[in-house]
N, C-alpha and C. Protein backbone atom coordinates (compact mmCIF):
# COMPACT_ATOMS: atom_id res chain seq x y z
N UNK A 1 14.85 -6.54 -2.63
CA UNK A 1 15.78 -5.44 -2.70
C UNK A 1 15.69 -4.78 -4.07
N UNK A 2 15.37 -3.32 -3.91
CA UNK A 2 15.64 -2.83 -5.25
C UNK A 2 17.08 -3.09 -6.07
N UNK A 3 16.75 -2.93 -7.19
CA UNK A 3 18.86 -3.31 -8.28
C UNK A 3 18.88 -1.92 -8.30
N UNK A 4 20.60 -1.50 -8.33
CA UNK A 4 21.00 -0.76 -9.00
C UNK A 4 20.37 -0.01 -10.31
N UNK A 5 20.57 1.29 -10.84
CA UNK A 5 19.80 1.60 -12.04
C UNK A 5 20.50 3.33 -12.18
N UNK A 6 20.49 3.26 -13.64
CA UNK A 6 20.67 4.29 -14.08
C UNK A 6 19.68 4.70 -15.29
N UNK A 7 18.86 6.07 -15.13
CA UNK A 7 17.94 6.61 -15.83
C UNK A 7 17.71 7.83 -15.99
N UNK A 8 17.40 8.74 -16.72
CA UNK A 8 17.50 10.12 -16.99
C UNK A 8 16.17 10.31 -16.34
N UNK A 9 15.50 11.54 -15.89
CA UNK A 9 14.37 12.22 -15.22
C UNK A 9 13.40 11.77 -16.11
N UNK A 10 12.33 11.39 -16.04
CA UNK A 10 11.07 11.22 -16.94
C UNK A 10 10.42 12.39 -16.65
N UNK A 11 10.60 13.72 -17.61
CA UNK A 11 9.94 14.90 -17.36
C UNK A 11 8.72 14.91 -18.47
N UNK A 12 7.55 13.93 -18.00
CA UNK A 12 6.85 13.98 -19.15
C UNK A 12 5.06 13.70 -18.08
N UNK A 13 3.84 13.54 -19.17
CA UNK A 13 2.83 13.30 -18.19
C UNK A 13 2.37 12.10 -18.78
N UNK A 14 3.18 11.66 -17.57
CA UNK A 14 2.69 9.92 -17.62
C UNK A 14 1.42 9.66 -16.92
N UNK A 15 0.72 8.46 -17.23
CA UNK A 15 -0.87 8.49 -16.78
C UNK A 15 -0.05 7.16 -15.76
N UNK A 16 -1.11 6.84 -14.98
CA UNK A 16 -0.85 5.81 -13.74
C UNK A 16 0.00 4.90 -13.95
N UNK A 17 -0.60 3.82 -14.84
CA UNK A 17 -0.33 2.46 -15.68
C UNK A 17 1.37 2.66 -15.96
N UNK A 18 1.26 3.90 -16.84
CA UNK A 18 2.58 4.33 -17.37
C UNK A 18 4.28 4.45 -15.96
N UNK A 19 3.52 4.76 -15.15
CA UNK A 19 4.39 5.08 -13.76
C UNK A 19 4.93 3.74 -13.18
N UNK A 20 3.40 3.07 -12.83
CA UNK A 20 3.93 1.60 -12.10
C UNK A 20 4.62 0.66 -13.72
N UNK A 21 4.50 0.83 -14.14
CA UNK A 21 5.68 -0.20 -15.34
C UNK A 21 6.63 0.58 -15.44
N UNK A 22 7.01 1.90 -15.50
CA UNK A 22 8.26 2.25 -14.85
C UNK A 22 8.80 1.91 -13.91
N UNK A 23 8.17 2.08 -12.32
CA UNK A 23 8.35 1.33 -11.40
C UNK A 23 9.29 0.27 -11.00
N UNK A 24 7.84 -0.49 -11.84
CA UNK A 24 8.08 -2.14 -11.45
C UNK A 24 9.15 -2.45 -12.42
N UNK A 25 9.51 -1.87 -13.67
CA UNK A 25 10.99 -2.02 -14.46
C UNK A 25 12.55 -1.87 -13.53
N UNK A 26 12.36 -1.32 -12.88
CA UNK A 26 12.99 -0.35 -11.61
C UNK A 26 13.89 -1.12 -10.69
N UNK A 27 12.60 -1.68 -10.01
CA UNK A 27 12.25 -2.16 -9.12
C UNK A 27 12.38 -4.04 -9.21
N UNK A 28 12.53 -4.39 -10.12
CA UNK A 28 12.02 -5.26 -10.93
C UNK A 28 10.89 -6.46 -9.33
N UNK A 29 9.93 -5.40 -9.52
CA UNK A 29 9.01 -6.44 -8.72
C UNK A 29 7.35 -5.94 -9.62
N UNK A 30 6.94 -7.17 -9.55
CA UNK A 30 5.09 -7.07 -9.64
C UNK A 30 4.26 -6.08 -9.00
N UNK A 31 3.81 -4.77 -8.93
CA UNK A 31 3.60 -4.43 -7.97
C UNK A 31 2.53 -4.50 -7.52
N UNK A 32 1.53 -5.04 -8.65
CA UNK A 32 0.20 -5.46 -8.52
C UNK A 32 -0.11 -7.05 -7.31
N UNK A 33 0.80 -7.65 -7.46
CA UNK A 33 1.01 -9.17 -7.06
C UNK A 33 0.06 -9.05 -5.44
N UNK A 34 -0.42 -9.84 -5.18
CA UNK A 34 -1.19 -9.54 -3.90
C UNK A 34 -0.05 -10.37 -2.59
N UNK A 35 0.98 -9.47 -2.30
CA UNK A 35 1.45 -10.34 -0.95
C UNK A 35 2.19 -9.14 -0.35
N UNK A 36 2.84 -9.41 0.75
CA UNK A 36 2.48 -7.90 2.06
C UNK A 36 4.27 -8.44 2.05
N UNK A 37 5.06 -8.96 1.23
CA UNK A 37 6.37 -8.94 1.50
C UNK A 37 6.60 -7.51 1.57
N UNK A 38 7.76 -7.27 2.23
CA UNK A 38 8.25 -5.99 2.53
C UNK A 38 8.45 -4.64 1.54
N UNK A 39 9.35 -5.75 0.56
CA UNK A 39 9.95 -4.91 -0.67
C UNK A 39 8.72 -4.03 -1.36
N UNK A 40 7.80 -5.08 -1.61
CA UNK A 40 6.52 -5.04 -2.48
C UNK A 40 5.55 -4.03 -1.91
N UNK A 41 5.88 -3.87 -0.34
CA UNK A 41 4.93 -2.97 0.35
C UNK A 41 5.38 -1.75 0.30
N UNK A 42 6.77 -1.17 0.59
CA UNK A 42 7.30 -0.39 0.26
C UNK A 42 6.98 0.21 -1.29
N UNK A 43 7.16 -0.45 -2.40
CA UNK A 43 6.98 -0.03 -3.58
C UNK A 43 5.64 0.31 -4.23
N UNK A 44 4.77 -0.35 -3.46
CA UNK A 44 3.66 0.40 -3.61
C UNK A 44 3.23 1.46 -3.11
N UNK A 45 3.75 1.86 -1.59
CA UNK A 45 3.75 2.67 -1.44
C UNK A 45 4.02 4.01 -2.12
N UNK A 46 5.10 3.98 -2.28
CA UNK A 46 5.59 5.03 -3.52
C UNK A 46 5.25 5.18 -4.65
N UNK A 47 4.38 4.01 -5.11
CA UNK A 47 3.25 4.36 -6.56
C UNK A 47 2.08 5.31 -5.46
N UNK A 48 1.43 4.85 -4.48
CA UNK A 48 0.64 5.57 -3.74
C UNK A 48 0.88 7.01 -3.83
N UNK A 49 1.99 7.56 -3.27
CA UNK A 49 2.51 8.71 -3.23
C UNK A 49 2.43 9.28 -4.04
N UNK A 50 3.22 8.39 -5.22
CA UNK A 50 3.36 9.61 -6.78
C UNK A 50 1.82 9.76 -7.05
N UNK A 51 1.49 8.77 -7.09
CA UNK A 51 -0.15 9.32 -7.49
C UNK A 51 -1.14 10.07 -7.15
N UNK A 52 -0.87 10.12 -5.44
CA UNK A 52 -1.59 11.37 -4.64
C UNK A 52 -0.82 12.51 -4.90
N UNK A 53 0.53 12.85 -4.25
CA UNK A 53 1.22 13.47 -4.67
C UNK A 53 1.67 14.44 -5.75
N UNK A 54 2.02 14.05 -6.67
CA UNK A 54 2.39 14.39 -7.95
C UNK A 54 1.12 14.47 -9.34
N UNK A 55 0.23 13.58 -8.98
CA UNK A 55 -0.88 13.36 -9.84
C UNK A 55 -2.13 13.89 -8.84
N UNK A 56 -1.86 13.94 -7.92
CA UNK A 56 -3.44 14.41 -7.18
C UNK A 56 -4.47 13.83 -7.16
N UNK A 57 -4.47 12.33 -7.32
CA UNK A 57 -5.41 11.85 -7.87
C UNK A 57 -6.49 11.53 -6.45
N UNK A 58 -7.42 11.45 -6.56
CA UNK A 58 -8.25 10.71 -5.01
C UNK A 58 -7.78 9.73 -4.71
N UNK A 59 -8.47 9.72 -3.53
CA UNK A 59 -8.17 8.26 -2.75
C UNK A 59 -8.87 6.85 -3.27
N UNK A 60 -9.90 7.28 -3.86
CA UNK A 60 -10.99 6.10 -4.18
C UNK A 60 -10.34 5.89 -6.15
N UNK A 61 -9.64 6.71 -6.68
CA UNK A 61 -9.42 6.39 -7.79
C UNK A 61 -8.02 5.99 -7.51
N UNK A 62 -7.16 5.80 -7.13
CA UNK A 62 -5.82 5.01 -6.92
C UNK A 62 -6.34 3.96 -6.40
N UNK A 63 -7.30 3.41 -5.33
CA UNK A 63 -8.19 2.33 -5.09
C UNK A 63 -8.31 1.77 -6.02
N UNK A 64 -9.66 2.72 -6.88
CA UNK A 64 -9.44 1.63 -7.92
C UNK A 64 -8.88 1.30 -9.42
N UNK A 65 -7.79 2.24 -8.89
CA UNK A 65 -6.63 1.91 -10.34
C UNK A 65 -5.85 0.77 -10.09
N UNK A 66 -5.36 0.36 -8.60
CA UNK A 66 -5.13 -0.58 -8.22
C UNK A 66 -6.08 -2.08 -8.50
N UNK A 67 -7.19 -2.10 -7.51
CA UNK A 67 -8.24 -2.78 -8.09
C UNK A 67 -8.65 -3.34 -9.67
N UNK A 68 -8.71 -2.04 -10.59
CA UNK A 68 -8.66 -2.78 -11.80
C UNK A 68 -7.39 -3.78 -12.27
N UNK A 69 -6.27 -3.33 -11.59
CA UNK A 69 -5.21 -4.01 -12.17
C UNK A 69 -4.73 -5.60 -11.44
N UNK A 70 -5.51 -6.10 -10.72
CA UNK A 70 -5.88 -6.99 -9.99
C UNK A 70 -5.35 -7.14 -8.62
N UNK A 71 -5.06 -5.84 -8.22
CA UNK A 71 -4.76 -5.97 -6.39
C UNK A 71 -5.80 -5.27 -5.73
N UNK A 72 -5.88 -6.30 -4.27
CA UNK A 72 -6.83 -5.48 -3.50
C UNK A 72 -6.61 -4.58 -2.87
N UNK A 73 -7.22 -3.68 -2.81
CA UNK A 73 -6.84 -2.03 -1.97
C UNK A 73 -8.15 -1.50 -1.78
N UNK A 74 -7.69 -1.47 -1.01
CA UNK A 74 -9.19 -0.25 -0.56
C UNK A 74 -8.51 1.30 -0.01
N UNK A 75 -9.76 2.37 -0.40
CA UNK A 75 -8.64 3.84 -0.30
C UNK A 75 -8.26 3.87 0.73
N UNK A 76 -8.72 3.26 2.41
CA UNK A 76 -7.86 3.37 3.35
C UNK A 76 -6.92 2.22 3.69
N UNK A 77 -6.21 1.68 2.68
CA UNK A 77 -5.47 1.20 2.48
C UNK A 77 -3.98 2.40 1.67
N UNK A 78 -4.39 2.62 0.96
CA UNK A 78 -3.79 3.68 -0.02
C UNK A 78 -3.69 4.86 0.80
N UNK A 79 -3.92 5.54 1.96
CA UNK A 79 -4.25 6.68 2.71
C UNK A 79 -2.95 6.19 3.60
N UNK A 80 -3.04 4.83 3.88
CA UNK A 80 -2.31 3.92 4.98
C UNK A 80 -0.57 3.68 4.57
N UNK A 81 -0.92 3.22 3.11
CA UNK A 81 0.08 3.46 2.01
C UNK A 81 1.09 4.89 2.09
N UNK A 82 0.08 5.75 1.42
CA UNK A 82 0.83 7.04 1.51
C UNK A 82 1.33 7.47 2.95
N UNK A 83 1.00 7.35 3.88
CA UNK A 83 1.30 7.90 4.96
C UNK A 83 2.77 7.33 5.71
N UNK A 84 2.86 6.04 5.20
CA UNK A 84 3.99 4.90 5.87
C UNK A 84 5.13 5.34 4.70
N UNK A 85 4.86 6.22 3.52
CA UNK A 85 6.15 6.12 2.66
C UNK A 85 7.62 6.80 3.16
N UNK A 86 7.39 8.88 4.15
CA UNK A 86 8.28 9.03 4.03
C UNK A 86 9.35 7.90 5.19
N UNK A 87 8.48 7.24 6.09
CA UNK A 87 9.07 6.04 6.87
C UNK A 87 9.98 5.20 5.76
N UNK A 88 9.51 4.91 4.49
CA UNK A 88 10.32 3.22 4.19
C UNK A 88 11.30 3.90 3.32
N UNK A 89 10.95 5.46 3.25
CA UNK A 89 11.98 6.12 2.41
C UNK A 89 13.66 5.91 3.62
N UNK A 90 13.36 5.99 4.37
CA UNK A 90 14.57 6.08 5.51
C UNK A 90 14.97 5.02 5.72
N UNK A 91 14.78 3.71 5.50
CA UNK A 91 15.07 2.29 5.42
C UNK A 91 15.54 1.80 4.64
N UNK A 92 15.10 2.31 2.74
CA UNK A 92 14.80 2.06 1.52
C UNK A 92 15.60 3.17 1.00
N UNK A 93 16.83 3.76 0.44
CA UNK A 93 17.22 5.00 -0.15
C UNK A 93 16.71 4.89 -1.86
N UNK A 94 16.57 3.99 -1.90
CA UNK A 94 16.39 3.33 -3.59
C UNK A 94 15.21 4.07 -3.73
N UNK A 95 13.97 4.16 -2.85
CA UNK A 95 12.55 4.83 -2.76
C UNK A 95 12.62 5.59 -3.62
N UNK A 96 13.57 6.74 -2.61
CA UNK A 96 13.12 8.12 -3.02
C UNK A 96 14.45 8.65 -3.92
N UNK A 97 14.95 7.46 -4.87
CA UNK A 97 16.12 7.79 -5.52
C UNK A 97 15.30 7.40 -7.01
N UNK A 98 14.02 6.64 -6.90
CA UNK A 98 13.18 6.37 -7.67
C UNK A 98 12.11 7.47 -7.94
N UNK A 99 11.74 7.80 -6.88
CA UNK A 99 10.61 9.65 -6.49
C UNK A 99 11.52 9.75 -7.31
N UNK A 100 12.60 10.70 -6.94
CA UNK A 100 13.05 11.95 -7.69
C UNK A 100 13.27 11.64 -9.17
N UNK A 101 13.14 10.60 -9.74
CA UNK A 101 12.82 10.51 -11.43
C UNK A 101 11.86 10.80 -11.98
N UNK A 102 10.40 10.68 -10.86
CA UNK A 102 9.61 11.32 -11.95
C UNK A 102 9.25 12.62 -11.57
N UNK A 103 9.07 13.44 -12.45
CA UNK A 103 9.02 15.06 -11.91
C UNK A 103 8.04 15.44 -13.63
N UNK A 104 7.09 16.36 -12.89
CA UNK A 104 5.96 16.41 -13.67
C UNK A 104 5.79 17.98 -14.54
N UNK A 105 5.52 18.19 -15.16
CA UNK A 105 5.77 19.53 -15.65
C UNK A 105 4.41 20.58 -15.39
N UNK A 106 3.38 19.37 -16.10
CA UNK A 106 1.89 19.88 -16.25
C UNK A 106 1.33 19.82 -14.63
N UNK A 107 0.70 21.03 -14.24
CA UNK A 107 -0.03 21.23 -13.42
C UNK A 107 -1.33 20.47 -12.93
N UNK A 108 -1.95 20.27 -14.45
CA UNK A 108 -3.13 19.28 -14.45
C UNK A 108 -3.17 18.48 -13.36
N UNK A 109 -4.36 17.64 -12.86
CA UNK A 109 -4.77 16.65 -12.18
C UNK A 109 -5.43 15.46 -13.24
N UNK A 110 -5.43 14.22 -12.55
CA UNK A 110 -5.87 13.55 -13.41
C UNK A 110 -7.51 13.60 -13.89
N UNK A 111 -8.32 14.20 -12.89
CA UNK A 111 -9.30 14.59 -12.76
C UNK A 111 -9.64 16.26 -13.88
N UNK A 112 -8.56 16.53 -13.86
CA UNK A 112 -8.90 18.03 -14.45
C UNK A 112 -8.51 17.10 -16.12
N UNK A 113 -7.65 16.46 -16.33
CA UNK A 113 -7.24 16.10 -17.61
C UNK A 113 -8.81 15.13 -18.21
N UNK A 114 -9.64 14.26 -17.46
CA UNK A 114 -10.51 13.58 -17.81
C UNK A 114 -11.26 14.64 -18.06
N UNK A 115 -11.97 15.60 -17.25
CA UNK A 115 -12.95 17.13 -17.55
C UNK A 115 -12.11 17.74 -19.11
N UNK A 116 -11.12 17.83 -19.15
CA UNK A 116 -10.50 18.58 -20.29
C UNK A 116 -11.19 17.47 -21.41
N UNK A 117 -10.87 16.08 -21.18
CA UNK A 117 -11.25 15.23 -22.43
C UNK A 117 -12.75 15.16 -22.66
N UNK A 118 -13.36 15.36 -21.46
CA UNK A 118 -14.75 14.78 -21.65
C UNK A 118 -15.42 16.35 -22.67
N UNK A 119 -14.84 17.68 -22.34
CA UNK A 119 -15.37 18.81 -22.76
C UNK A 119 -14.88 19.12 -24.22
N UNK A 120 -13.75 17.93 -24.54
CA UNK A 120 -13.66 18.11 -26.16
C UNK A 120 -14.06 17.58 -26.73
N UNK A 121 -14.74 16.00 -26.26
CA UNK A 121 -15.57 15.08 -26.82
C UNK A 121 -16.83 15.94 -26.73
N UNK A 122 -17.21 16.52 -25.98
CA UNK A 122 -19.08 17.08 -26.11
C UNK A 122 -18.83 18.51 -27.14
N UNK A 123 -17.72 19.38 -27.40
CA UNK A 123 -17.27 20.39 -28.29
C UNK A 123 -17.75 19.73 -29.83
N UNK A 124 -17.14 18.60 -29.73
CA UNK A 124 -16.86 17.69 -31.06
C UNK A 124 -17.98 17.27 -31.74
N UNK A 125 -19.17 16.46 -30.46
CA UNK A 125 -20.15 16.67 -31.16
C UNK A 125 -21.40 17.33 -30.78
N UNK A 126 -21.05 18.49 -30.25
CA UNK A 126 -21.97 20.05 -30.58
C UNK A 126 -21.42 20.49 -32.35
N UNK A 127 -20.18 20.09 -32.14
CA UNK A 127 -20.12 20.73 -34.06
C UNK A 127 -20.54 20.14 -34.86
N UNK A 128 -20.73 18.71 -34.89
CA UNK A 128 -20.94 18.01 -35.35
C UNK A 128 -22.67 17.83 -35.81
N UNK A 129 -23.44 18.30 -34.14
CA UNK A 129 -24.85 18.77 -34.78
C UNK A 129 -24.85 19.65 -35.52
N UNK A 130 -24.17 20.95 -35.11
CA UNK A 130 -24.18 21.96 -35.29
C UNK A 130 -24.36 22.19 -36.98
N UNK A 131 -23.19 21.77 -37.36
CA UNK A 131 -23.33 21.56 -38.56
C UNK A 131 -24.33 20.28 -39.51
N UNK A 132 -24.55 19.83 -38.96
CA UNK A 132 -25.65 18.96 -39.47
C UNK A 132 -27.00 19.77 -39.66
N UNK A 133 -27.13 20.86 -38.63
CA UNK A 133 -28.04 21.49 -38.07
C UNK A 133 -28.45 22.46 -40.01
N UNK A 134 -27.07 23.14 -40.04
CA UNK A 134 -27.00 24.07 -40.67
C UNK A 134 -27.10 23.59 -42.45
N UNK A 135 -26.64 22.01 -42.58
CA UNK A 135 -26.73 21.20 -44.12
C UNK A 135 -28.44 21.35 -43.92
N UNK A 136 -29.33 20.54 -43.14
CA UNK A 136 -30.73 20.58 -42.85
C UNK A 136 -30.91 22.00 -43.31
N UNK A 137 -30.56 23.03 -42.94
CA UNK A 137 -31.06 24.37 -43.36
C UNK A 137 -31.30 24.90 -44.55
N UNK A 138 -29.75 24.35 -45.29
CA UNK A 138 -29.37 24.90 -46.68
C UNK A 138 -30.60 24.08 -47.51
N UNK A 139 -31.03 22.79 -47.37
CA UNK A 139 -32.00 21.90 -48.01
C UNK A 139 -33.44 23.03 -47.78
């Protein structure tokens, strides 16, 4: 059973990791833990969600964001996940009393935010020749 809880909106851009330890603070369950109890299935679910949902993320990278964190999932598991949530929301009011805390500002995807990082790391060192380029010159 979820506890009771009181918390202000997290209007911020939290990365995955950051969500489920909110969550699971929440919630106070493991959500990584590998067992198909109810509570636990439900609550992953709703990491599922926020993450497709709200983060956009693929199916095969919530797979294996899960996966790295030591549960097994496979994306049609997570597809299976998302699809059973607004169900455990109607069983579960705590669910989607948990949804409505996180609310996202940035448009981004997690996918568009990795392209944003990867294109300031290759910016960084194009200048970096760049200018190396141009000390070589002055010599």
């Amino acid at each position: 059973m979820l506890q009771p809880f009181k918390i202000k909106n997290m209007s911020e851009n939290l990365k995955p990791i950051q969500i489920v330890n909110k969550i699971s603070k929440l919630s106070n369950l493991d959500i990584f833990e590998n067992t198909r109890r109810k509570n636990h299935v439900e609550v992953r679910s709703l990491v599922c969600y926020i993450l497709r949902e709200k983060l956009n993320m693929r199916w095969t990278n919530i797979s294996k964001f899960f996966n790295d964190n030591s549960k097994t999932m496979t994306h049609a598991s997570c597809i299976h996940s998302f699809n059973n949530y607004k169900m455990y929301c109607k069983s579960n009011k705590k669910l989607k009393e948990i949804e409505k805390l996180f609310t996202f500002k940035s448009k981004l995807t997690i996918d568009e935010i990795d392209r944003v990082h990867y294109l300031e790391n290759k910016c960084k060192l194009l200048e970096s020749k760049l200018t190396e380029c141009l000390t070589i010159e002055k010599n």
